[in-house]
PDB file of N, CA and C in Angstrom:
ATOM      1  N   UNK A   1      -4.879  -6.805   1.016  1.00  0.00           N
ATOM      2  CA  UNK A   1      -3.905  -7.081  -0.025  1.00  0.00           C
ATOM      3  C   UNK A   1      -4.225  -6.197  -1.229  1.00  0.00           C
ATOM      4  N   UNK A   2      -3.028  -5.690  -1.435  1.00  0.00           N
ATOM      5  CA  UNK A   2      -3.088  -4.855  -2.773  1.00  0.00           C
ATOM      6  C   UNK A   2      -2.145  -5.119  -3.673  1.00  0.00           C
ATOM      7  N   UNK A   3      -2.542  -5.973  -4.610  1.00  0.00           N
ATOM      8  CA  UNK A   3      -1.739  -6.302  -6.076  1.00  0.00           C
ATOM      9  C   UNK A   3      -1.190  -5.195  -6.898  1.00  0.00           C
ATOM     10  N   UNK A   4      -0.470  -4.826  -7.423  1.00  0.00           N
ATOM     11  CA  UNK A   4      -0.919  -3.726  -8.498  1.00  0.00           C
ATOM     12  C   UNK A   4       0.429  -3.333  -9.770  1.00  0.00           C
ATOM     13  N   UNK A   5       0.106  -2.877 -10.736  1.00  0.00           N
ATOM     14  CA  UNK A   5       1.300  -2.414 -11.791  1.00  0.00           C
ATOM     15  C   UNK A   5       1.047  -0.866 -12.001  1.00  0.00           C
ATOM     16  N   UNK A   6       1.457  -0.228 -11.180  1.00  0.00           N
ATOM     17  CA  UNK A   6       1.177   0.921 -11.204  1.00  0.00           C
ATOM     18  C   UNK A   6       2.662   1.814 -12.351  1.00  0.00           C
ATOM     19  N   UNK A   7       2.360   2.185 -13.715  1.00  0.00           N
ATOM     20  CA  UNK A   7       2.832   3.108 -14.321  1.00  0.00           C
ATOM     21  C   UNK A   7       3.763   3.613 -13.502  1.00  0.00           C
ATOM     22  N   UNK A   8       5.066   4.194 -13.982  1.00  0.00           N
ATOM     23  CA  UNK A   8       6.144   5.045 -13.425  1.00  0.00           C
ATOM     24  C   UNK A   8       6.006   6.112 -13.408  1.00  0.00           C
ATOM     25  N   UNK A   9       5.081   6.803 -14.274  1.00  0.00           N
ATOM     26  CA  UNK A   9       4.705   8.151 -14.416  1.00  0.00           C
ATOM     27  C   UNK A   9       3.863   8.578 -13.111  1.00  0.00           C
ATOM     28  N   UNK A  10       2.855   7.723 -13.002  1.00  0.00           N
ATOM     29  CA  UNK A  10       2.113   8.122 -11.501  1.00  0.00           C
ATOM     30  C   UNK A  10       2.523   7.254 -10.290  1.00  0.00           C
ATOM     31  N   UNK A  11       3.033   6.580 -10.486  1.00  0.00           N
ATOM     32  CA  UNK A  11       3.668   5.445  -9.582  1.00  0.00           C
ATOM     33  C   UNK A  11       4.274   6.307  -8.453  1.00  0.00           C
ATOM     34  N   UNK A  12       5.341   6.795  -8.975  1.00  0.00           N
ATOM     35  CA  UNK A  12       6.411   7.590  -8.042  1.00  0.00           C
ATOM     36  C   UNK A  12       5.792   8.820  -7.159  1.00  0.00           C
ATOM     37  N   UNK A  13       4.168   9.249  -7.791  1.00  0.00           N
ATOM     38  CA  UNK A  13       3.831  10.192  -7.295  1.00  0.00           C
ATOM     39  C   UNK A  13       2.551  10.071  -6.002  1.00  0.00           C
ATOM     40  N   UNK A  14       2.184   8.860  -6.727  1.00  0.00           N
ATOM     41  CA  UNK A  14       0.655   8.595  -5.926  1.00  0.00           C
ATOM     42  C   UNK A  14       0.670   7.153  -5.163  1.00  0.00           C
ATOM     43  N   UNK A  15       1.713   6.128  -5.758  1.00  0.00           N
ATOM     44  CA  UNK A  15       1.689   5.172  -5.192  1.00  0.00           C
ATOM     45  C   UNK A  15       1.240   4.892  -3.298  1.00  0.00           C
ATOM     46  N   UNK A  16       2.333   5.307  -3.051  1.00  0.00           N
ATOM     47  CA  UNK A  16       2.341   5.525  -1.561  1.00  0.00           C
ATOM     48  C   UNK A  16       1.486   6.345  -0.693  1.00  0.00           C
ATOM     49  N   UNK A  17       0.843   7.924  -1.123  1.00  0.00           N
ATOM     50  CA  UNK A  17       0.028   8.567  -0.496  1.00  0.00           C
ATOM     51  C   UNK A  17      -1.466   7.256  -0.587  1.00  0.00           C
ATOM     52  N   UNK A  18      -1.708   6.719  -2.168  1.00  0.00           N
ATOM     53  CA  UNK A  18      -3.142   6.447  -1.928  1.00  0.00           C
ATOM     54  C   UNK A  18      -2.956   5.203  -0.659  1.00  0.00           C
ATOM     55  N   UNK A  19      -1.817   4.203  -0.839  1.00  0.00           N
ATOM     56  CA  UNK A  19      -1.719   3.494  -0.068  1.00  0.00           C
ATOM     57  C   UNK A  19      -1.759   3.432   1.451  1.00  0.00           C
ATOM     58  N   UNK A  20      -1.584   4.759   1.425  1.00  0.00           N
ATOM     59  CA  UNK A  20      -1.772   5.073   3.188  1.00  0.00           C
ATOM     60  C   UNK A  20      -3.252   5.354   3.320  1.00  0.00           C
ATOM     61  N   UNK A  21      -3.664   6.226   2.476  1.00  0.00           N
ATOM     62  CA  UNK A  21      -4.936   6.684   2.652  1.00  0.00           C
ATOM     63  C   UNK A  21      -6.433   5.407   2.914  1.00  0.00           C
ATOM     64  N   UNK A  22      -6.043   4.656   1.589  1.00  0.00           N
ATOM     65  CA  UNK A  22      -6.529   3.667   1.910  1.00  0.00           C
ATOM     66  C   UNK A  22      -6.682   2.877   3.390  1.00  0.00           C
ATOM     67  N   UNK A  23      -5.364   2.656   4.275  1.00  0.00           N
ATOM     68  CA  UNK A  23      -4.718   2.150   5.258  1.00  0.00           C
ATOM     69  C   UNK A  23      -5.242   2.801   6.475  1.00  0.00           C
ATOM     70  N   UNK A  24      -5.691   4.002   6.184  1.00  0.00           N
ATOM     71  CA  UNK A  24      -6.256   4.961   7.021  1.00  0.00           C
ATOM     72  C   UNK A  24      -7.865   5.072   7.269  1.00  0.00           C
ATOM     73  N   UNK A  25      -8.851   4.712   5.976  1.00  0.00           N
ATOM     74  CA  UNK A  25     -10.067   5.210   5.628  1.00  0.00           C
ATOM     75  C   UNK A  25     -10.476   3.721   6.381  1.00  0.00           C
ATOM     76  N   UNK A  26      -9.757   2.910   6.050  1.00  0.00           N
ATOM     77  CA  UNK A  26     -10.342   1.111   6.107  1.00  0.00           C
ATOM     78  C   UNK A  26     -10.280   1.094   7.904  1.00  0.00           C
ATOM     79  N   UNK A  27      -9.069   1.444   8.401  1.00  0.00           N
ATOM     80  CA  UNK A  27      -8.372   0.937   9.639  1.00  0.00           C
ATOM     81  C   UNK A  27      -8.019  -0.543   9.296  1.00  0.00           C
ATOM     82  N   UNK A  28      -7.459  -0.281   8.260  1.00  0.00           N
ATOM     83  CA  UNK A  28      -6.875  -2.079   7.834  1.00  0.00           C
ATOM     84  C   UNK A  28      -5.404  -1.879   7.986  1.00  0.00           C
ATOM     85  N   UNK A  29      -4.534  -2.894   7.935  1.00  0.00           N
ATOM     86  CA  UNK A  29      -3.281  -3.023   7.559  1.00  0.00           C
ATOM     87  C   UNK A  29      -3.004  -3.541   5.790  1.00  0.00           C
ATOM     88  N   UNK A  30      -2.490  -2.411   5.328  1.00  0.00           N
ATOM     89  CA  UNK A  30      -2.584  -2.416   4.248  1.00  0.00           C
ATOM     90  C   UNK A  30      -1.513  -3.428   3.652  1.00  0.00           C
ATOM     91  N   UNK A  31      -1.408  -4.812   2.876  1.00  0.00           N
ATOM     92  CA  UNK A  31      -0.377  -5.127   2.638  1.00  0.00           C
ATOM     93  C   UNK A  31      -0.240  -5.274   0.584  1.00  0.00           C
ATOM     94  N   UNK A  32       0.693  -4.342  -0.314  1.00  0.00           N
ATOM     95  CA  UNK A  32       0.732  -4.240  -1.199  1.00  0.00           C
ATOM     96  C   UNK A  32       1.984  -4.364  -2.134  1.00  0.00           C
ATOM     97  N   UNK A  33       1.542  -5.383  -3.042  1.00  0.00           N
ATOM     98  CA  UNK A  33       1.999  -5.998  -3.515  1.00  0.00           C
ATOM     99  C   UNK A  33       2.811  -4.996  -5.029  1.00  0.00           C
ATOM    100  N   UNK A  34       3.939  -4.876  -5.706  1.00  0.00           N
ATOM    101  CA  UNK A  34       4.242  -4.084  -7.188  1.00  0.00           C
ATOM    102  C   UNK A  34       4.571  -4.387  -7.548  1.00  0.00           C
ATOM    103  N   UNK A  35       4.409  -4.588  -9.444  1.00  0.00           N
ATOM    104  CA  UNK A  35       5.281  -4.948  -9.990  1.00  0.00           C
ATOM    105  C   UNK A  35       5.978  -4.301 -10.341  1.00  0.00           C
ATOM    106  N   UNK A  36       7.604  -4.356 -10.862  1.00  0.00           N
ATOM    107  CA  UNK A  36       8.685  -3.306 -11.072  1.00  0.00           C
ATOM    108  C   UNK A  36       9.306  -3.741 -12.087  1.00  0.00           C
ATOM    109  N   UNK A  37       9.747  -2.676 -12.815  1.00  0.00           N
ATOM    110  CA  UNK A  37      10.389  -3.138 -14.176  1.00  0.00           C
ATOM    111  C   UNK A  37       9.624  -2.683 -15.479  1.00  0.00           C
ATOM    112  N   UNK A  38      10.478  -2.897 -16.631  1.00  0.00           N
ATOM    113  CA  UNK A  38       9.895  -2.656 -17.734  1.00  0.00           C
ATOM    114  C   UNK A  38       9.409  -4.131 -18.404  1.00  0.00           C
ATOM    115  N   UNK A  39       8.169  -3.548 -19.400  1.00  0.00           N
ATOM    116  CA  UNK A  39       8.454  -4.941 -20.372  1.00  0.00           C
ATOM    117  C   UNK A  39       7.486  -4.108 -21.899  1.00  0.00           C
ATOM    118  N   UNK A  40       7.398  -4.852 -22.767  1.00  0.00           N
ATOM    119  CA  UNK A  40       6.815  -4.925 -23.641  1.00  0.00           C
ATOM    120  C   UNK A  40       5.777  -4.838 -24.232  1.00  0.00           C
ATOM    121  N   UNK A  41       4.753  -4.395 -24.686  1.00  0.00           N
ATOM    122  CA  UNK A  41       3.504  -4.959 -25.327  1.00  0.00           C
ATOM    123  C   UNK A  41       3.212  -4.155 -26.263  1.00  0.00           C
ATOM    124  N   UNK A  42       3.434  -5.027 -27.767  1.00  0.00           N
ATOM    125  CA  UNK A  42       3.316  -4.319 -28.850  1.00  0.00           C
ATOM    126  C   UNK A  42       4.673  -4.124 -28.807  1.00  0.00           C
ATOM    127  N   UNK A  43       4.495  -3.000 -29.470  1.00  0.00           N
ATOM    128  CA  UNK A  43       5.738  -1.777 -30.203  1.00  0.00           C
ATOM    129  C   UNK A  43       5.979  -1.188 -29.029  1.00  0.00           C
ATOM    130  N   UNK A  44       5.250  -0.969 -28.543  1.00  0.00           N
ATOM    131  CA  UNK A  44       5.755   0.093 -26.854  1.00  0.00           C
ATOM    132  C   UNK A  44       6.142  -0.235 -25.302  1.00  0.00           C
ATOM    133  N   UNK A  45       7.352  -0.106 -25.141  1.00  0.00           N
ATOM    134  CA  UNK A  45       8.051  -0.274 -23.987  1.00  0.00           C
ATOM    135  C   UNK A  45       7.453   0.464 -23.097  1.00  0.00           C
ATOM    136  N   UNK A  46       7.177  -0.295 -21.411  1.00  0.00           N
ATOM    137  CA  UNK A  46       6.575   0.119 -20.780  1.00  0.00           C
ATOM    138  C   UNK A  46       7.124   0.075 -19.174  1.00  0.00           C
ATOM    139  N   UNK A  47       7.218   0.884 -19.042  1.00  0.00           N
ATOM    140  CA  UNK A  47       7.444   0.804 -16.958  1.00  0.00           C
ATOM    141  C   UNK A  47       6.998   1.020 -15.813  1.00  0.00           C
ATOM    142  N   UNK A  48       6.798   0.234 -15.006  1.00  0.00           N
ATOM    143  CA  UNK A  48       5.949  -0.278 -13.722  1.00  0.00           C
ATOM    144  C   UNK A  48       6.451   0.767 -12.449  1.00  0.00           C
ATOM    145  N   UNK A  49       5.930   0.897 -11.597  1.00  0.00           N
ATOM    146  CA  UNK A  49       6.906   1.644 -10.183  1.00  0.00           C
ATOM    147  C   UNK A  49       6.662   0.572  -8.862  1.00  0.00           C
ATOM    148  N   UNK A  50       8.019   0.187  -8.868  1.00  0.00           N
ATOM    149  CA  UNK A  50       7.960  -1.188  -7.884  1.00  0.00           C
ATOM    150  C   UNK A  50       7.396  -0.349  -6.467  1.00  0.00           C
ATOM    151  N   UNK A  51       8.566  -1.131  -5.155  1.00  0.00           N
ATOM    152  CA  UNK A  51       8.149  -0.855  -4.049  1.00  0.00           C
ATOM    153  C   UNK A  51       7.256  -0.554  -3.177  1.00  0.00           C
ATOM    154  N   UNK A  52       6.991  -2.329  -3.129  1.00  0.00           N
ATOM    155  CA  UNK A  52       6.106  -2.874  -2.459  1.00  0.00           C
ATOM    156  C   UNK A  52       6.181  -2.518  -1.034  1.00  0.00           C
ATOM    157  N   UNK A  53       5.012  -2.645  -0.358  1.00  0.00           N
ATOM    158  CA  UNK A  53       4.913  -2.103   0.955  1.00  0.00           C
ATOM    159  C   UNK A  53       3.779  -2.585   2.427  1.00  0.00           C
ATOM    160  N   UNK A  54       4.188  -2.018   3.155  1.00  0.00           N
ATOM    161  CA  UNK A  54       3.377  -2.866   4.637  1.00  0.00           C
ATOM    162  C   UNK A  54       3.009  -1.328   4.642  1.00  0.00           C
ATOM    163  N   UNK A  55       1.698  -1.302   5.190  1.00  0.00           N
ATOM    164  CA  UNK A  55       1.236   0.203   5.397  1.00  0.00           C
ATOM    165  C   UNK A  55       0.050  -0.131   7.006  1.00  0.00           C
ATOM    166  N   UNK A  56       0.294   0.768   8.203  1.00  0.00           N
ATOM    167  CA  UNK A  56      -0.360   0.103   9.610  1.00  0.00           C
ATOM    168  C   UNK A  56      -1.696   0.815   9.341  1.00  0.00           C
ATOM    169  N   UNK A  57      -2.431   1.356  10.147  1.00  0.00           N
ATOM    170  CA  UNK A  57      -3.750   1.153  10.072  1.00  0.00           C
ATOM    171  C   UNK A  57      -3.767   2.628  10.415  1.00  0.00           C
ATOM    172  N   UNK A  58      -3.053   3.416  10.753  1.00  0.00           N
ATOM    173  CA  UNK A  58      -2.990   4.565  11.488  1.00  0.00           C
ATOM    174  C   UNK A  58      -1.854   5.745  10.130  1.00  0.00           C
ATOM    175  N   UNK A  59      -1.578   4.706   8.726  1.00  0.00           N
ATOM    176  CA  UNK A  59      -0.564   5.120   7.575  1.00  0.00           C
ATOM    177  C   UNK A  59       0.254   5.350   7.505  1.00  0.00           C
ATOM    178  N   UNK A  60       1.419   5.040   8.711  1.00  0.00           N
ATOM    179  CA  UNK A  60       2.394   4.589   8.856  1.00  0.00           C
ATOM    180  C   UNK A  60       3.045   3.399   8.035  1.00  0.00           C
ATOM    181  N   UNK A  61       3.819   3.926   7.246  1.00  0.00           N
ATOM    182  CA  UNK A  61       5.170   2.615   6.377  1.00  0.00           C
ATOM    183  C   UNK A  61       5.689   1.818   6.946  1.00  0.00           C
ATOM    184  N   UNK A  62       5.252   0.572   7.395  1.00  0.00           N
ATOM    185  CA  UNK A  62       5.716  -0.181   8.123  1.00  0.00           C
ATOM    186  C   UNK A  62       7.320  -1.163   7.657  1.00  0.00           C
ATOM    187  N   UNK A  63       7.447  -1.289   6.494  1.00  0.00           N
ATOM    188  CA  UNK A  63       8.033  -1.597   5.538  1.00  0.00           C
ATOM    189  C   UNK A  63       7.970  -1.597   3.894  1.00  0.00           C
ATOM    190  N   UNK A  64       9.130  -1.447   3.435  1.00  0.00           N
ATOM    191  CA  UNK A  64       8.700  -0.896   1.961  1.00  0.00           C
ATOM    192  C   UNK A  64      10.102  -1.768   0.961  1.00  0.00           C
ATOM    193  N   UNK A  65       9.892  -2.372   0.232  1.00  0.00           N
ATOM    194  CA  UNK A  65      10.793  -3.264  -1.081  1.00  0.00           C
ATOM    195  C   UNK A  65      11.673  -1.539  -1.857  1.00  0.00           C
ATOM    196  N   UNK A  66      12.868  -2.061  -1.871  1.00  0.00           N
ATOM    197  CA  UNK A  66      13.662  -1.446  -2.755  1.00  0.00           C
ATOM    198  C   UNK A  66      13.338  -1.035  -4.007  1.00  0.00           C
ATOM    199  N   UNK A  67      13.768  -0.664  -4.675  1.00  0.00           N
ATOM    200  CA  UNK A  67      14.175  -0.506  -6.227  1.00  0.00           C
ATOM    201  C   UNK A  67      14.445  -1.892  -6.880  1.00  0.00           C
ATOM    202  N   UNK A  68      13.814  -2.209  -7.686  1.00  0.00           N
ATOM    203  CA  UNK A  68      13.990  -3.561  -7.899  1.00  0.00           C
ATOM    204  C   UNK A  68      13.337  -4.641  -7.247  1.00  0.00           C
ATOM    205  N   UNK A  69      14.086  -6.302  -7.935  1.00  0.00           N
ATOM    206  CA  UNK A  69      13.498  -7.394  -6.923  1.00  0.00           C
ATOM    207  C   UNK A  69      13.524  -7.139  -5.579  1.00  0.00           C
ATOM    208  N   UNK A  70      12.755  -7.675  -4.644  1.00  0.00           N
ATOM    209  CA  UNK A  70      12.765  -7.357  -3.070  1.00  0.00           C
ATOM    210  C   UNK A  70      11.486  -8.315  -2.748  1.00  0.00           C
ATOM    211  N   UNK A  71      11.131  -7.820  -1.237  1.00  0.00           N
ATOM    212  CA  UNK A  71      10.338  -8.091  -0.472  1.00  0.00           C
ATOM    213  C   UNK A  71      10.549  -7.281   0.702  1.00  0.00           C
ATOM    214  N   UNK A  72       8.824  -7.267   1.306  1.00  0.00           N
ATOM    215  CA  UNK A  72       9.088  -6.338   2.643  1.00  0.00           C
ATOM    216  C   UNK A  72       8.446  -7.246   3.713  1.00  0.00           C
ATOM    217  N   UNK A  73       8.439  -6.915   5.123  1.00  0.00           N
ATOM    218  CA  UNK A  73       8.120  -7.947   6.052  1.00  0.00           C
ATOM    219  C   UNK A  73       7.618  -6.550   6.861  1.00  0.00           C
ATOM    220  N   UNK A  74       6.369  -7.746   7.837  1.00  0.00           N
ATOM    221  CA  UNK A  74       6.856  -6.224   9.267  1.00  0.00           C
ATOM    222  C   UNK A  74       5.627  -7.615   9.897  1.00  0.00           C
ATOM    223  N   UNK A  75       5.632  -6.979  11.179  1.00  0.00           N
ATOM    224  CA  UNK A  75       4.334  -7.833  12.135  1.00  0.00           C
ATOM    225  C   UNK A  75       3.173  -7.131  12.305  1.00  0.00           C
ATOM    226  N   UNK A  76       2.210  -7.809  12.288  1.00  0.00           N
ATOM    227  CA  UNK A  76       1.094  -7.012  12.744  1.00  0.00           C
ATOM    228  C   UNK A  76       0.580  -7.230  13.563  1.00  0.00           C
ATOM    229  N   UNK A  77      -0.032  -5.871  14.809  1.00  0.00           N
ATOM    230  CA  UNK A  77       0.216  -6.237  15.823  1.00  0.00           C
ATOM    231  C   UNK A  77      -1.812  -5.716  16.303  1.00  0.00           C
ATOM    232  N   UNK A  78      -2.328  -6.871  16.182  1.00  0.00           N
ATOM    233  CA  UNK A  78      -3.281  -6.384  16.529  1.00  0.00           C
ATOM    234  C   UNK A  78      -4.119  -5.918  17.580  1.00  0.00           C
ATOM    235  N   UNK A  79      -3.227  -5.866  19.051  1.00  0.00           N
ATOM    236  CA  UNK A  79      -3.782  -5.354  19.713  1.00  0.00           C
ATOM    237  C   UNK A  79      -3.580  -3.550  19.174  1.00  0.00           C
ATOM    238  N   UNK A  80      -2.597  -3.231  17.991  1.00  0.00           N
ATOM    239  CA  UNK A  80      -2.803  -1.582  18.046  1.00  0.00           C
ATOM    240  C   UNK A  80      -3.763  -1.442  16.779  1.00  0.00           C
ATOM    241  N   UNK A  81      -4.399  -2.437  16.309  1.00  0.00           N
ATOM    242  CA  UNK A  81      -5.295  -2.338  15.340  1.00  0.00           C
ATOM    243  C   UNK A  81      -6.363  -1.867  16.363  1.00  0.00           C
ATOM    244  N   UNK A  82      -7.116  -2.527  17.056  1.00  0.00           N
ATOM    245  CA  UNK A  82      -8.199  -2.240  17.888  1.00  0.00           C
ATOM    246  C   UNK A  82      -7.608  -0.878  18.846  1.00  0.00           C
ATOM    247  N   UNK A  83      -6.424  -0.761  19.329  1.00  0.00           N
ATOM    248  CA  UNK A  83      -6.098   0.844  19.800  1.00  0.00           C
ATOM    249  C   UNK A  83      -6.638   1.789  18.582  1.00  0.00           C
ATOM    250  N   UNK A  84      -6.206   1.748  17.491  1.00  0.00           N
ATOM    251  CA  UNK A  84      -6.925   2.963  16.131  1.00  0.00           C
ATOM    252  C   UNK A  84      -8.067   2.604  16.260  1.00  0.00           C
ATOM    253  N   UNK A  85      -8.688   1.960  16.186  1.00  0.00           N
ATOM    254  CA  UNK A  85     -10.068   1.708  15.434  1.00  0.00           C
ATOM    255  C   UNK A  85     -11.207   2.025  16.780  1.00  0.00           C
ATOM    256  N   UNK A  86     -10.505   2.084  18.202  1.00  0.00           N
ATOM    257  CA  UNK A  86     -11.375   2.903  19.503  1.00  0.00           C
ATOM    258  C   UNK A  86     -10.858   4.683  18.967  1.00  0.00           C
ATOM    259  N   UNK A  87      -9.917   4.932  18.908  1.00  0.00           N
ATOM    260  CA  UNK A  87      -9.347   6.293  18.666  1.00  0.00           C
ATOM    261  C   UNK A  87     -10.353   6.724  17.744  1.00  0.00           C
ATOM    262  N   UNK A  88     -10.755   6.552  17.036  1.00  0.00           N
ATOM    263  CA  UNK A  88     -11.150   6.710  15.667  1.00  0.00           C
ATOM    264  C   UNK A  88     -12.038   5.695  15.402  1.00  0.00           C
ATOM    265  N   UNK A  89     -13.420   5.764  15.928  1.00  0.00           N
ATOM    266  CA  UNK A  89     -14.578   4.686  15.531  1.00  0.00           C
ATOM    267  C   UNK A  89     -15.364   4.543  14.316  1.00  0.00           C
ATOM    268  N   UNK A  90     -14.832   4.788  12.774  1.00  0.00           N
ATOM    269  CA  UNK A  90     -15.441   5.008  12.047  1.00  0.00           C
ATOM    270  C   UNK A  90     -15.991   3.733  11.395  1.00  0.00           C
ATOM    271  N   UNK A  91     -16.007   2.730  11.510  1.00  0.00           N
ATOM    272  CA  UNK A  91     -17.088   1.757  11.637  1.00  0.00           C
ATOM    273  C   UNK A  91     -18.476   1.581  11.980  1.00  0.00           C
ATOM    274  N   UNK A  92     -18.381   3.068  13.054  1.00  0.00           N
ATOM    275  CA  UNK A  92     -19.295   3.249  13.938  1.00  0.00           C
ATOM    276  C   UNK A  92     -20.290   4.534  13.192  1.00  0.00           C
ATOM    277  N   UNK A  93     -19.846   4.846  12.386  1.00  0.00           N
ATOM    278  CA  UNK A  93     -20.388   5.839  11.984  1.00  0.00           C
ATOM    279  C   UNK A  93     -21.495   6.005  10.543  1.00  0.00           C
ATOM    280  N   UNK A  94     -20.956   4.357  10.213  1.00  0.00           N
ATOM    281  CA  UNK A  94     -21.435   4.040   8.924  1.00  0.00           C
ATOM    282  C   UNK A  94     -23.443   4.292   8.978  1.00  0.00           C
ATOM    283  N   UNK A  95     -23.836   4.785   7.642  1.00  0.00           N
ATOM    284  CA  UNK A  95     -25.357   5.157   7.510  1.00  0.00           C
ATOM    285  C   UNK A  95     -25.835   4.118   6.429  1.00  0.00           C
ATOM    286  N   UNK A  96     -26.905   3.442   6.788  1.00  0.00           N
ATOM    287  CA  UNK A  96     -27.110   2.199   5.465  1.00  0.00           C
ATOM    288  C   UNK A  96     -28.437   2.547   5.314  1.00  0.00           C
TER     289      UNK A  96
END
């Protein structure tokens, strides 16, 4: 789970790549949460970059929230979690 109010300025640019990347490095199913919209604080008006998203384990967009209010859905299917995570054993690789 990924909460987040990610700025419009970098929002639109980085939102989604880090979200995969993440989705990719973990072999998790990434599920992330945005807030969207403007609001207030202080004197200075401020804006969020919505579109929220399902991200698979392999960084594939599984589903992604509109512009605006929304929600996204998708299934997760974990027998192709354990298909990536043999493909790609990096669990296995960890040095402590």
């Amino acid at each position: 789970m990924v909460p987040a109010a990610f700025t419009l300025q970098t929002g639109k640019d980085h939102w989604e790549p880090l979200l995969r990347a993440r989705a990719i490095e973990t072999q998790t199913y990434i599920v992330a949460a945005a807030q969207t919209g403007t609001y207030h604080e202080g004197n200075d008006e401020r804006a969020s970059w919505g579109h929220s998203m399902i991200v698979d384990p392999w960084g594939h967009i599984l589903a992604q929230a509109r512009e605006g209010t929304g929600h996204a859905t998708a299934t997760v299917e974990l027998d192709y979690l354990d298909t990536v995570r043999q493909r790609i054993p990096v669990a296995q690789h960890r040095v402590l």
